[in-house]
PDB file of N, CA and C in Angstrom:
ATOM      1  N   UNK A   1       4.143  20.787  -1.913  1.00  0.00           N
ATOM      2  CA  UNK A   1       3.174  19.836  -1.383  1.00  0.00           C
ATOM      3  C   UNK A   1       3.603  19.399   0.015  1.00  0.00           C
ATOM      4  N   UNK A   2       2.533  19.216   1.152  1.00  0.00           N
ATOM      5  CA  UNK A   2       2.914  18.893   1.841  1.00  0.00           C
ATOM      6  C   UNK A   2       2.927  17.303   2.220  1.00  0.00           C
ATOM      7  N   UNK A   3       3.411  16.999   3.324  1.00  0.00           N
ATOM      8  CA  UNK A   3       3.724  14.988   3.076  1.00  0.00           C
ATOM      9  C   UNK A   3       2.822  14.824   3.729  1.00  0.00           C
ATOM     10  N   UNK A   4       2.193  13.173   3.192  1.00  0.00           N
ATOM     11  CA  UNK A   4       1.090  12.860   3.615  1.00  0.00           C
ATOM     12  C   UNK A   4       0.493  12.399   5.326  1.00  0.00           C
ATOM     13  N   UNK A   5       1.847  12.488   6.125  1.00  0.00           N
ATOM     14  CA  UNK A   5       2.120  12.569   7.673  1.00  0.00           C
ATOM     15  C   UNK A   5       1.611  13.560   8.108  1.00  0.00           C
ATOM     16  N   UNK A   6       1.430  14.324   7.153  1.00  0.00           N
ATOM     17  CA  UNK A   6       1.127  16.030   7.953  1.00  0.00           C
ATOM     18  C   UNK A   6      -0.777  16.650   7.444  1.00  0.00           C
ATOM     19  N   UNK A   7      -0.955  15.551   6.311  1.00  0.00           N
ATOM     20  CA  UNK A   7      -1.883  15.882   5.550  1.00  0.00           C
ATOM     21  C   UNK A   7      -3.523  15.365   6.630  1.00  0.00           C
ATOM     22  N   UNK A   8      -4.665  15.673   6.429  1.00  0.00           N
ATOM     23  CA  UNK A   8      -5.806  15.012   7.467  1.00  0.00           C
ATOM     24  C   UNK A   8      -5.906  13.759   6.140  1.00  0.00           C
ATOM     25  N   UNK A   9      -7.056  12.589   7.133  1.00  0.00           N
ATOM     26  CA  UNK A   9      -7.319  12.060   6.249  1.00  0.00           C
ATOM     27  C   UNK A   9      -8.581  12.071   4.911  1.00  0.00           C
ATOM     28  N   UNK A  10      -9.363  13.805   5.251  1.00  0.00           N
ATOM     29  CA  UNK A  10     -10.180  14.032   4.249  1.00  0.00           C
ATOM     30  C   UNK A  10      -9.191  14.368   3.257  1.00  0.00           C
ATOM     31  N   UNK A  11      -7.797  14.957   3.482  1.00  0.00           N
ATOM     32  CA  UNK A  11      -6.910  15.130   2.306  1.00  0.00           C
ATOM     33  C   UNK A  11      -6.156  14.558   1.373  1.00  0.00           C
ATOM     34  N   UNK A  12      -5.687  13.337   2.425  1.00  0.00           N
ATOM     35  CA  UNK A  12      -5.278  12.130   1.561  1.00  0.00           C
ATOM     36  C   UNK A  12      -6.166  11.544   0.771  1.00  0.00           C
ATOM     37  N   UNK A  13      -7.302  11.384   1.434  1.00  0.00           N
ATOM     38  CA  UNK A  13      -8.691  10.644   0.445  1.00  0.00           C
ATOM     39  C   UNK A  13      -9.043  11.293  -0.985  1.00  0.00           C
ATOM     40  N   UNK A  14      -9.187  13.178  -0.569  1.00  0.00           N
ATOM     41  CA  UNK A  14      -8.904  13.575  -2.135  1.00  0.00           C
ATOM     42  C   UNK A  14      -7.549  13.565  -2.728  1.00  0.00           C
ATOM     43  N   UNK A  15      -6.356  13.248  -2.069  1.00  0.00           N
ATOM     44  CA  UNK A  15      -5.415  13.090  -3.104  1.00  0.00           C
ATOM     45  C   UNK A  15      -5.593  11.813  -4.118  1.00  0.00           C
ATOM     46  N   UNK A  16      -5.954  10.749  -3.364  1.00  0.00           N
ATOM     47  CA  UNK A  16      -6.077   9.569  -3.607  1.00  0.00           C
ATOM     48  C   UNK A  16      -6.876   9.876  -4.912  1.00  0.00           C
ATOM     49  N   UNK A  17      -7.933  10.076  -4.614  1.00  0.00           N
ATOM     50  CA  UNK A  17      -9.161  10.159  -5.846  1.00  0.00           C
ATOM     51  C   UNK A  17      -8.707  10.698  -7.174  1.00  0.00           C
ATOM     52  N   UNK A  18      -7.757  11.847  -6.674  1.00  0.00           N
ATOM     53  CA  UNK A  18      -7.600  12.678  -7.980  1.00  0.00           C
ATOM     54  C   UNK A  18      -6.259  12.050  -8.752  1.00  0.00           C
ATOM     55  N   UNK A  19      -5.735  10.935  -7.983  1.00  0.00           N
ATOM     56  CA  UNK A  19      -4.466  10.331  -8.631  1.00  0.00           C
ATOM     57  C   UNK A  19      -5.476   8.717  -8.972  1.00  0.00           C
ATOM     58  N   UNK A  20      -5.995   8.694  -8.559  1.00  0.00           N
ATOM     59  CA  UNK A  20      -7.300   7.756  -9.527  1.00  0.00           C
ATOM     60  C   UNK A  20      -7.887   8.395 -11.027  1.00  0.00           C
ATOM     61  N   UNK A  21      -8.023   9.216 -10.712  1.00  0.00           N
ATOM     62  CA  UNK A  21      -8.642   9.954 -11.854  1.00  0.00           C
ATOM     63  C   UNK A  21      -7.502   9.904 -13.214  1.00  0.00           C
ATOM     64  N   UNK A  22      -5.943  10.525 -12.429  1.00  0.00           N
ATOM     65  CA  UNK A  22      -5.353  10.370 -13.522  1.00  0.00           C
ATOM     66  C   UNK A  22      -4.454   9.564 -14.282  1.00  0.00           C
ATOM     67  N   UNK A  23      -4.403   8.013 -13.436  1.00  0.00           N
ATOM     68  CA  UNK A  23      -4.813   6.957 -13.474  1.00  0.00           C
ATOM     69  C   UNK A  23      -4.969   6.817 -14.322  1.00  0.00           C
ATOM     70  N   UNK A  24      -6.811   7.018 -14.039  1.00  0.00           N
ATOM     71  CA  UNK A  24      -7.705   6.326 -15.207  1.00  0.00           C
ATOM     72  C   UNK A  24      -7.570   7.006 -17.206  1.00  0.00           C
ATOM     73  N   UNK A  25      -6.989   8.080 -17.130  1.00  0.00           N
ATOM     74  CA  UNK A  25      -6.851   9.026 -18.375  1.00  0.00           C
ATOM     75  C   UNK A  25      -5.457   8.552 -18.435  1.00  0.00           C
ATOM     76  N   UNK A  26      -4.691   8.185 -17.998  1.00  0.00           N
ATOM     77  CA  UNK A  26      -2.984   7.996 -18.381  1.00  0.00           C
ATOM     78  C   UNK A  26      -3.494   6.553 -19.056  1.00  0.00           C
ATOM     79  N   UNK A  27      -4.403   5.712 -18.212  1.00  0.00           N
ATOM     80  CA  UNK A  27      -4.991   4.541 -19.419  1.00  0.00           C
ATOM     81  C   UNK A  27      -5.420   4.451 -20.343  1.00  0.00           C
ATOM     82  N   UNK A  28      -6.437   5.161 -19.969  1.00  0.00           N
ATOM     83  CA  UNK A  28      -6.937   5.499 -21.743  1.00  0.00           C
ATOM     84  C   UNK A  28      -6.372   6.029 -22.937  1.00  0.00           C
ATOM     85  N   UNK A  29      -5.277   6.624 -22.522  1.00  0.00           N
ATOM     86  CA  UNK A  29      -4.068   7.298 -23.355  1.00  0.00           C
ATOM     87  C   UNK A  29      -3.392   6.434 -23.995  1.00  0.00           C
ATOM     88  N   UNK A  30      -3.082   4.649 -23.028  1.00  0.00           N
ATOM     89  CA  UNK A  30      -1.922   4.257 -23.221  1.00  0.00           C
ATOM     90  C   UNK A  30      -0.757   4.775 -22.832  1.00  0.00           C
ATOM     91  N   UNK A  31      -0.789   5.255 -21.615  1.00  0.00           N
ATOM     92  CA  UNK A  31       0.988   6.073 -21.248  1.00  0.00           C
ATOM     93  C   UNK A  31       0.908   4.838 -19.606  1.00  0.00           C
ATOM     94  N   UNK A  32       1.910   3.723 -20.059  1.00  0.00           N
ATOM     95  CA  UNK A  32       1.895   3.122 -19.294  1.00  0.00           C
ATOM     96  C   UNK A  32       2.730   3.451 -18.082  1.00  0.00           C
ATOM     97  N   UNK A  33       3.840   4.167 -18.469  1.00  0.00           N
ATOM     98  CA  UNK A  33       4.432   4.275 -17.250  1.00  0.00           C
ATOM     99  C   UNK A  33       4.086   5.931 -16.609  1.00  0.00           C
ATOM    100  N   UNK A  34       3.198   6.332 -16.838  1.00  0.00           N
ATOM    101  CA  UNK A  34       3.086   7.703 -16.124  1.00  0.00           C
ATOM    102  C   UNK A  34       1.486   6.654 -15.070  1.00  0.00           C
ATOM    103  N   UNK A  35       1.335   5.912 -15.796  1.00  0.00           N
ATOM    104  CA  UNK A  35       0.053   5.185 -15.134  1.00  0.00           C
ATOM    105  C   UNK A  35       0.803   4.348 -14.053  1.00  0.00           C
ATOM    106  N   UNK A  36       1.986   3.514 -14.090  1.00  0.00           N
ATOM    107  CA  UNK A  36       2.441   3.376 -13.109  1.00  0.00           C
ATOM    108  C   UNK A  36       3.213   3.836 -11.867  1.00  0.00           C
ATOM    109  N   UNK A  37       3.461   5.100 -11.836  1.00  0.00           N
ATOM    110  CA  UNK A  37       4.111   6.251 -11.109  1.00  0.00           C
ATOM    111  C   UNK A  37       3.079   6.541 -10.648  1.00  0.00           C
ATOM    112  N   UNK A  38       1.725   7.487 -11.192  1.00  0.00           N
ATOM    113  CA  UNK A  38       0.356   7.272 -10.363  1.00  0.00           C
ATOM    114  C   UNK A  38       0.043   6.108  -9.229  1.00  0.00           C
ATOM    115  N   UNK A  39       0.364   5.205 -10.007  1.00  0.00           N
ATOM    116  CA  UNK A  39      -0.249   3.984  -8.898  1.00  0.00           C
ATOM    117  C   UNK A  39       0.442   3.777  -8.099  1.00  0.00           C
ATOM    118  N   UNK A  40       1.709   4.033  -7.984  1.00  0.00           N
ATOM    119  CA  UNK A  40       2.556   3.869  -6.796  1.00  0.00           C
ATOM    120  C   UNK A  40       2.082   5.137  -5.777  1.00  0.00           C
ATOM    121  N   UNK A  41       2.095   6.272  -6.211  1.00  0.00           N
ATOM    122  CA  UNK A  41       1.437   7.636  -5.744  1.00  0.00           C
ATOM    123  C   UNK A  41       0.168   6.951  -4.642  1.00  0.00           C
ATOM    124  N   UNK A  42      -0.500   6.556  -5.139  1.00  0.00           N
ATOM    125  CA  UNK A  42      -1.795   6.238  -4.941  1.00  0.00           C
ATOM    126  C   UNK A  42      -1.724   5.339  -3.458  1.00  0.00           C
ATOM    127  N   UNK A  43      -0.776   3.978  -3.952  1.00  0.00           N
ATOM    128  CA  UNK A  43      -0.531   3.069  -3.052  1.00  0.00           C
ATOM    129  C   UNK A  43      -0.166   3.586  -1.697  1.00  0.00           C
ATOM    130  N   UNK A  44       1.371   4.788  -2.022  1.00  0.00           N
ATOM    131  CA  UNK A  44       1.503   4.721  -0.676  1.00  0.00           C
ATOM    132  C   UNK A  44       1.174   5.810   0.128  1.00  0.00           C
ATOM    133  N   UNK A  45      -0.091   6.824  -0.505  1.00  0.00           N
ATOM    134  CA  UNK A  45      -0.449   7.582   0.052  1.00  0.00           C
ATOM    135  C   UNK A  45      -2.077   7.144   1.344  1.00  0.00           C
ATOM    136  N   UNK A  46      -2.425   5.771   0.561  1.00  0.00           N
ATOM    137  CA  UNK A  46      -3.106   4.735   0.976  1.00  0.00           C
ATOM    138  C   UNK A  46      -2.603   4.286   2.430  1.00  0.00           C
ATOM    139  N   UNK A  47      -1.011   3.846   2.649  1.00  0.00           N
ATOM    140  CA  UNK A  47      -0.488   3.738   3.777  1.00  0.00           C
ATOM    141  C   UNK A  47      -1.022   4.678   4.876  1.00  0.00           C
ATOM    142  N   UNK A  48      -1.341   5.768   4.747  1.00  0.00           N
ATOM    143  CA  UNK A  48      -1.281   7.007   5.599  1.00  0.00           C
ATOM    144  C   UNK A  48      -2.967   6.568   6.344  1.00  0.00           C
ATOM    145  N   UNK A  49      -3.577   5.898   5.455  1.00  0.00           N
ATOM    146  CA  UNK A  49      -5.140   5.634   6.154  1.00  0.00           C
ATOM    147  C   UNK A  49      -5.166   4.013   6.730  1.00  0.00           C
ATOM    148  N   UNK A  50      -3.801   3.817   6.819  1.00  0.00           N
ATOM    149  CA  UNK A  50      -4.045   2.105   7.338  1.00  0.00           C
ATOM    150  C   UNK A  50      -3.880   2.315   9.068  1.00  0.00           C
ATOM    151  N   UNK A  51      -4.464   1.552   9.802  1.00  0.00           N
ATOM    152  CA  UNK A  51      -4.376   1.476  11.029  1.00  0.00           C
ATOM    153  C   UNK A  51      -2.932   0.373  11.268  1.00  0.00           C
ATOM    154  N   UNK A  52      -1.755   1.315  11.587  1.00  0.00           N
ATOM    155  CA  UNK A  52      -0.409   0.446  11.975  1.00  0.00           C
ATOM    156  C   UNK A  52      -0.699  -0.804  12.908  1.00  0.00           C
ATOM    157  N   UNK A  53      -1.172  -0.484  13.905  1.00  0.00           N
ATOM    158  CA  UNK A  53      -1.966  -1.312  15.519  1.00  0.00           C
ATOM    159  C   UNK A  53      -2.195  -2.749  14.700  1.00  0.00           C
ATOM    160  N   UNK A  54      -3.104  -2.692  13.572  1.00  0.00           N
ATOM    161  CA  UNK A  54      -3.612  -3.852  13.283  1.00  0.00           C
ATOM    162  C   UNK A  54      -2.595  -4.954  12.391  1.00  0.00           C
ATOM    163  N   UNK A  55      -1.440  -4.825  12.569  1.00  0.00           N
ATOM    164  CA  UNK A  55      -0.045  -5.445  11.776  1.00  0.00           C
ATOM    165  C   UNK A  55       0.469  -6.254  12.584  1.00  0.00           C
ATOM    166  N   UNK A  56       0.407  -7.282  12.817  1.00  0.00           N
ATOM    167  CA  UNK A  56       1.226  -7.921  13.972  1.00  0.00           C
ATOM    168  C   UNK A  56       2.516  -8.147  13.329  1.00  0.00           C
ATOM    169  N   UNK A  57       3.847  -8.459  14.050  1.00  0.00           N
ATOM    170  CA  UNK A  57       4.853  -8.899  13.478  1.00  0.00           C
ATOM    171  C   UNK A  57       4.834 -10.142  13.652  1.00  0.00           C
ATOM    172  N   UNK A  58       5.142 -11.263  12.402  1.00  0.00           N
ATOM    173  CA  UNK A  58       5.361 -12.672  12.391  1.00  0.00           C
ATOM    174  C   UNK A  58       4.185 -13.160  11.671  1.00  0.00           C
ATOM    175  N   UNK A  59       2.953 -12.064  12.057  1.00  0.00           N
ATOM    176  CA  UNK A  59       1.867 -13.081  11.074  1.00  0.00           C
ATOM    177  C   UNK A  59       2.200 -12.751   9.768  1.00  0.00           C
ATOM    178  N   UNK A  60       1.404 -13.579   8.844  1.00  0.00           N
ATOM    179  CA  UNK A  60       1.573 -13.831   7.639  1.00  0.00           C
ATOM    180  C   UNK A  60       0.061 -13.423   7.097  1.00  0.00           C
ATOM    181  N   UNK A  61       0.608 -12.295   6.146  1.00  0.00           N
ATOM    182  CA  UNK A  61      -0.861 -11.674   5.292  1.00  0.00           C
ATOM    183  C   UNK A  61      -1.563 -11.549   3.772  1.00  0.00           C
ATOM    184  N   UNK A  62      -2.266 -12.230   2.971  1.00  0.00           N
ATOM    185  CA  UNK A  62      -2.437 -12.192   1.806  1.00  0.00           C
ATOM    186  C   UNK A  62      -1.888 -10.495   1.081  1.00  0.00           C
ATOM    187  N   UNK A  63      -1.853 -10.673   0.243  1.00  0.00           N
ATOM    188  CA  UNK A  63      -1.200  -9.516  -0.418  1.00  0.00           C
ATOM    189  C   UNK A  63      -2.123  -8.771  -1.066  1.00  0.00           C
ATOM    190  N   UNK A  64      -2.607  -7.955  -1.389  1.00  0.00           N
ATOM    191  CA  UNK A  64      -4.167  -7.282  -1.683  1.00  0.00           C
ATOM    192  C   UNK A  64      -3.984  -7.412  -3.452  1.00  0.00           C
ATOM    193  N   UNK A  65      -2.575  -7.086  -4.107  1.00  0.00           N
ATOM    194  CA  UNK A  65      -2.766  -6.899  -5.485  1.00  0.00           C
ATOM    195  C   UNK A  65      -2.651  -8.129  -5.850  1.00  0.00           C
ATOM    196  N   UNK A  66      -2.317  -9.789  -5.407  1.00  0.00           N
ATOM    197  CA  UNK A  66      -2.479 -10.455  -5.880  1.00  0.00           C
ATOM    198  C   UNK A  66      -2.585 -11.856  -4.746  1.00  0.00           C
ATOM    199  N   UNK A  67      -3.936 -12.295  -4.857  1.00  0.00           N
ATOM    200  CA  UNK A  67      -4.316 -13.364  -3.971  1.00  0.00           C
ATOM    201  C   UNK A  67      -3.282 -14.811  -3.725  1.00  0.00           C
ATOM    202  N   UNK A  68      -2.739 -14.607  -5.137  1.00  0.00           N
ATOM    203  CA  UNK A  68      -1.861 -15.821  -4.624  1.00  0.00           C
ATOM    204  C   UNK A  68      -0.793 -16.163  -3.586  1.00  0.00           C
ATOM    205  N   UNK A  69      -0.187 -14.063  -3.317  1.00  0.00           N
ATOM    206  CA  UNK A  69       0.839 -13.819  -2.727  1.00  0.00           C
ATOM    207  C   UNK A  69       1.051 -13.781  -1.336  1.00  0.00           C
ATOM    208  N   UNK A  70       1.285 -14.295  -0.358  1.00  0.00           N
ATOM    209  CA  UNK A  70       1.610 -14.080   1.045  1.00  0.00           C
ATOM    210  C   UNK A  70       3.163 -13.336   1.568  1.00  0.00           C
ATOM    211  N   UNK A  71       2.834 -12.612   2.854  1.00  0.00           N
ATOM    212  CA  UNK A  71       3.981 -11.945   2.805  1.00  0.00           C
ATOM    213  C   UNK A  71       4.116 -11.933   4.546  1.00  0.00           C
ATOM    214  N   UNK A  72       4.736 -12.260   5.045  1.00  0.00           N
ATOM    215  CA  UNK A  72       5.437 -12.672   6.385  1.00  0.00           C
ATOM    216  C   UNK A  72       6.015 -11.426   7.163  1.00  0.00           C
ATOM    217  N   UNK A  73       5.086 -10.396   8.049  1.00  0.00           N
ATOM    218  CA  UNK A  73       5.574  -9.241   8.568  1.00  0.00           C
ATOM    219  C   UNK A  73       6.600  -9.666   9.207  1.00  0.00           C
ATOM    220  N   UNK A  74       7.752  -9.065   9.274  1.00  0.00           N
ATOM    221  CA  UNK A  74       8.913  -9.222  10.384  1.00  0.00           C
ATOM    222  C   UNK A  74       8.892  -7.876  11.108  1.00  0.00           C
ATOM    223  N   UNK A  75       8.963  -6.540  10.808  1.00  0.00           N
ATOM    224  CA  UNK A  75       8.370  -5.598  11.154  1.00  0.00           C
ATOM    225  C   UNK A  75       8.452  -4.222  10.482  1.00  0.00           C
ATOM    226  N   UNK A  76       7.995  -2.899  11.286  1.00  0.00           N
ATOM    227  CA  UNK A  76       7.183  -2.140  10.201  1.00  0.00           C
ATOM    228  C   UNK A  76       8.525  -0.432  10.437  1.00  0.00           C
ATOM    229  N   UNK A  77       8.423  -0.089   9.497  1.00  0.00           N
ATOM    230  CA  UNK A  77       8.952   0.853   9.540  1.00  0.00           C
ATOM    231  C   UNK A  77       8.813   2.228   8.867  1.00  0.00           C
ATOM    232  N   UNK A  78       8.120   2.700   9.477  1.00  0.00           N
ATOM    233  CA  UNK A  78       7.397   3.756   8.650  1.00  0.00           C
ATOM    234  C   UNK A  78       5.991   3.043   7.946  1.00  0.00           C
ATOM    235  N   UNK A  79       5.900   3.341   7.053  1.00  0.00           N
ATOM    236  CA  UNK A  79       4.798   2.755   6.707  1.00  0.00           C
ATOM    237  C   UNK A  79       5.355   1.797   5.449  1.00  0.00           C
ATOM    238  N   UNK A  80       6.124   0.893   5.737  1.00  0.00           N
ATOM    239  CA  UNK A  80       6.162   0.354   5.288  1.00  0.00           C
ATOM    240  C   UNK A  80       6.673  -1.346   5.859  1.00  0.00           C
ATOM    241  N   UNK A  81       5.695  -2.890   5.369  1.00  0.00           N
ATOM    242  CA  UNK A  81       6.156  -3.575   6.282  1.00  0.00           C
ATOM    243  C   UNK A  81       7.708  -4.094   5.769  1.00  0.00           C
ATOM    244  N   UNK A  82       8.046  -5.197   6.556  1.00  0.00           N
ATOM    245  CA  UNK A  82       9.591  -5.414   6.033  1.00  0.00           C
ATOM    246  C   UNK A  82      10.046  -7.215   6.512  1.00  0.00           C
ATOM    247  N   UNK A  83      10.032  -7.986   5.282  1.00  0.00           N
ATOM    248  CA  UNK A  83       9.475  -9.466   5.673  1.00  0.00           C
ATOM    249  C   UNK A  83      10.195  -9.906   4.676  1.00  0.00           C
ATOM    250  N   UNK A  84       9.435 -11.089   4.336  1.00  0.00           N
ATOM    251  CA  UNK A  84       9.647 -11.767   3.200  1.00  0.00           C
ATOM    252  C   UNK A  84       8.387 -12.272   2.651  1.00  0.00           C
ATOM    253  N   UNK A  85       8.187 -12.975   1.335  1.00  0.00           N
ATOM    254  CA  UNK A  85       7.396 -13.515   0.392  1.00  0.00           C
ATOM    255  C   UNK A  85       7.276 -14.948   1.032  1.00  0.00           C
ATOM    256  N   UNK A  86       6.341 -15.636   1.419  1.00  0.00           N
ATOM    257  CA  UNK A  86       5.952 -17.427   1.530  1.00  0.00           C
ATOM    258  C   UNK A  86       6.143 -17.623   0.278  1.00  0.00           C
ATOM    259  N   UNK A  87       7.263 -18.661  -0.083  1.00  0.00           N
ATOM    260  CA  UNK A  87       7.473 -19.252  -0.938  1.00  0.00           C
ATOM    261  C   UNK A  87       8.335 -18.513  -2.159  1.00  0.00           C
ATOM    262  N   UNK A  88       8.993 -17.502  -1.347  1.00  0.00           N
ATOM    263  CA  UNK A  88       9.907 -16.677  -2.145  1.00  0.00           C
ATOM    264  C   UNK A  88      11.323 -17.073  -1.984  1.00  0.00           C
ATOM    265  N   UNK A  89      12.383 -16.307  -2.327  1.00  0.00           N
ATOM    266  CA  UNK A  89      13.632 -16.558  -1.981  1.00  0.00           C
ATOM    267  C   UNK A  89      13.787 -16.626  -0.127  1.00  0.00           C
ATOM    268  N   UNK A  90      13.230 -16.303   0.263  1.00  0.00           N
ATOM    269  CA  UNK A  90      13.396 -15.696   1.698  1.00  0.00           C
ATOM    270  C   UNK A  90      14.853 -14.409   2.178  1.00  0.00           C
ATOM    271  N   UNK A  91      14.549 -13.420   1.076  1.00  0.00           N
ATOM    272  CA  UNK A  91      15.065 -12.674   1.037  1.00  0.00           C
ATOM    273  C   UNK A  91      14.392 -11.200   1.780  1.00  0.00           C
ATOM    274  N   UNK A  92      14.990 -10.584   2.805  1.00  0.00           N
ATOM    275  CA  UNK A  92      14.799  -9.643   3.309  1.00  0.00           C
ATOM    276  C   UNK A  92      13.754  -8.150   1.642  1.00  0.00           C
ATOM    277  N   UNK A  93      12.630  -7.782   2.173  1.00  0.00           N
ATOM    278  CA  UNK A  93      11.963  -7.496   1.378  1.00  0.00           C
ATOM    279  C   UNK A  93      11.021  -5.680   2.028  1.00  0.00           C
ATOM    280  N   UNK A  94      10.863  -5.013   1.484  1.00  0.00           N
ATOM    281  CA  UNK A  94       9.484  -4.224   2.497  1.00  0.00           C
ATOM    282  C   UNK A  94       8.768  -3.733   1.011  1.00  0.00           C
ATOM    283  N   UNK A  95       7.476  -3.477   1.693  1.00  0.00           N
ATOM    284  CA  UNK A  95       6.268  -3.341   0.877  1.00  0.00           C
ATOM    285  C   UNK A  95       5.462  -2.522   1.543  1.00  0.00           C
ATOM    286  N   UNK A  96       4.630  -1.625   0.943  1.00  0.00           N
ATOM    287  CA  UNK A  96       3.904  -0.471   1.436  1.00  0.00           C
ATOM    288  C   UNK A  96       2.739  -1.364   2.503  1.00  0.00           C
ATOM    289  N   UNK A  97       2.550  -1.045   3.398  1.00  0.00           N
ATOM    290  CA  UNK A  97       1.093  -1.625   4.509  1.00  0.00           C
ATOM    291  C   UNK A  97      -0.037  -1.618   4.147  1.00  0.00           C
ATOM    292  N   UNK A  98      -0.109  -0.290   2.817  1.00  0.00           N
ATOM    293  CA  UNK A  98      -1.569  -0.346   2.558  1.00  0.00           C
ATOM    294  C   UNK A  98      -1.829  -1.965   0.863  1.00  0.00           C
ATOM    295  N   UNK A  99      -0.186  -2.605   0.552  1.00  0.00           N
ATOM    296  CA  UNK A  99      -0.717  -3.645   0.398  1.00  0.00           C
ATOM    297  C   UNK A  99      -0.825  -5.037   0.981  1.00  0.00           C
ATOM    298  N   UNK A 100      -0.777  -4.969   2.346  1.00  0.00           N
ATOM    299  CA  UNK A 100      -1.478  -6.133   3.192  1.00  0.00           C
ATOM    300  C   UNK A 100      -2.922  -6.459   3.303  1.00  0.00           C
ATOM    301  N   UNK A 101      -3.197  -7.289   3.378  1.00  0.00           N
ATOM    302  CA  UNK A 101      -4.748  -7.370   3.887  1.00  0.00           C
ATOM    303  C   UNK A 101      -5.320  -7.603   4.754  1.00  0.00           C
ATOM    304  N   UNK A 102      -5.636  -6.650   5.319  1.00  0.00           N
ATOM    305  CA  UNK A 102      -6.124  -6.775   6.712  1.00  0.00           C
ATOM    306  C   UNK A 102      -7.260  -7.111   7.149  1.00  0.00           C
ATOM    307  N   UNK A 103      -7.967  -7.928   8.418  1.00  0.00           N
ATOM    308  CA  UNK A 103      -9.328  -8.284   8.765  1.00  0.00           C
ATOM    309  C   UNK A 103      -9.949  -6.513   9.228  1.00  0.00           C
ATOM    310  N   UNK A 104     -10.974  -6.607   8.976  1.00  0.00           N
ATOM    311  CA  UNK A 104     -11.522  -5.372   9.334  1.00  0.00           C
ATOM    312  C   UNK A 104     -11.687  -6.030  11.222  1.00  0.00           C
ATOM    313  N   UNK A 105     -11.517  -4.878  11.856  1.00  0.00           N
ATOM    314  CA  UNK A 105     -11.758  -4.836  13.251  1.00  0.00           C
ATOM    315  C   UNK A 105     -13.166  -4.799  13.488  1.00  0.00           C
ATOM    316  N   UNK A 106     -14.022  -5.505  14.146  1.00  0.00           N
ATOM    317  CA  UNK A 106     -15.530  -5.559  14.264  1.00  0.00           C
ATOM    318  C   UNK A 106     -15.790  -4.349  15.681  1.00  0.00           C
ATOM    319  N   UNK A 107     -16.687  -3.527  15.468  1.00  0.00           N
ATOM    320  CA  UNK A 107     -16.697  -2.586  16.302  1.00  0.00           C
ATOM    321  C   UNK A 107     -17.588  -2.683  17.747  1.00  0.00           C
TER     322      UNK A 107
END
């Protein structure tokens, strides 16, 4: 397989889909942890379609899998950011980009 740096983004989009798909059948199965290895799959192949540009370092961004969570870019490395949690330990942390939440750019 090749890495998703090298892949277009009509390719990542069907990788994405088809690790949705099996996803959705590793659920219905009950095979929880082959369903969570998918979803990580999924997540950070997701990174590869995020626009880096739109990440500032220092702001602070809701967390997409859970609204309560905020997460404090310090900065990015690869595709992944590297911060801490608001209201966490304030412990050095990184998390894939594609779970930040970003404002859509108005065109």
């Amino acid at each position: 397989m090749i890495s998703f740096g090298q892949m277009t983004r009509v390719e990542i989009e069907k990788y994405i889909a088809e690790t949705r798909e099996k996803m959705r059948k590793a659920e219905m199965m009950g095979i929880e942890n082959e369903y969570r290895v998918l979803e990580r799959q999924a997540l950070i192949a997701e990174c590869y379609l995020v626009d880096l540009s739109q990440i500032e370092k220092g702001k602070i961004y809701k967390v997409i899998s859970n609204e309560d969570l905020f997460f404090k870019v310090d900065y990015l490395k690869g595709v992944f950011a590297w911060g801490f949690f608001i209201g966490g330990d304030h412990h050095e942390e990184a998390i894939p980009v594609s779970m930040l939440q970003l404002n859509k750019r108005k065109k």
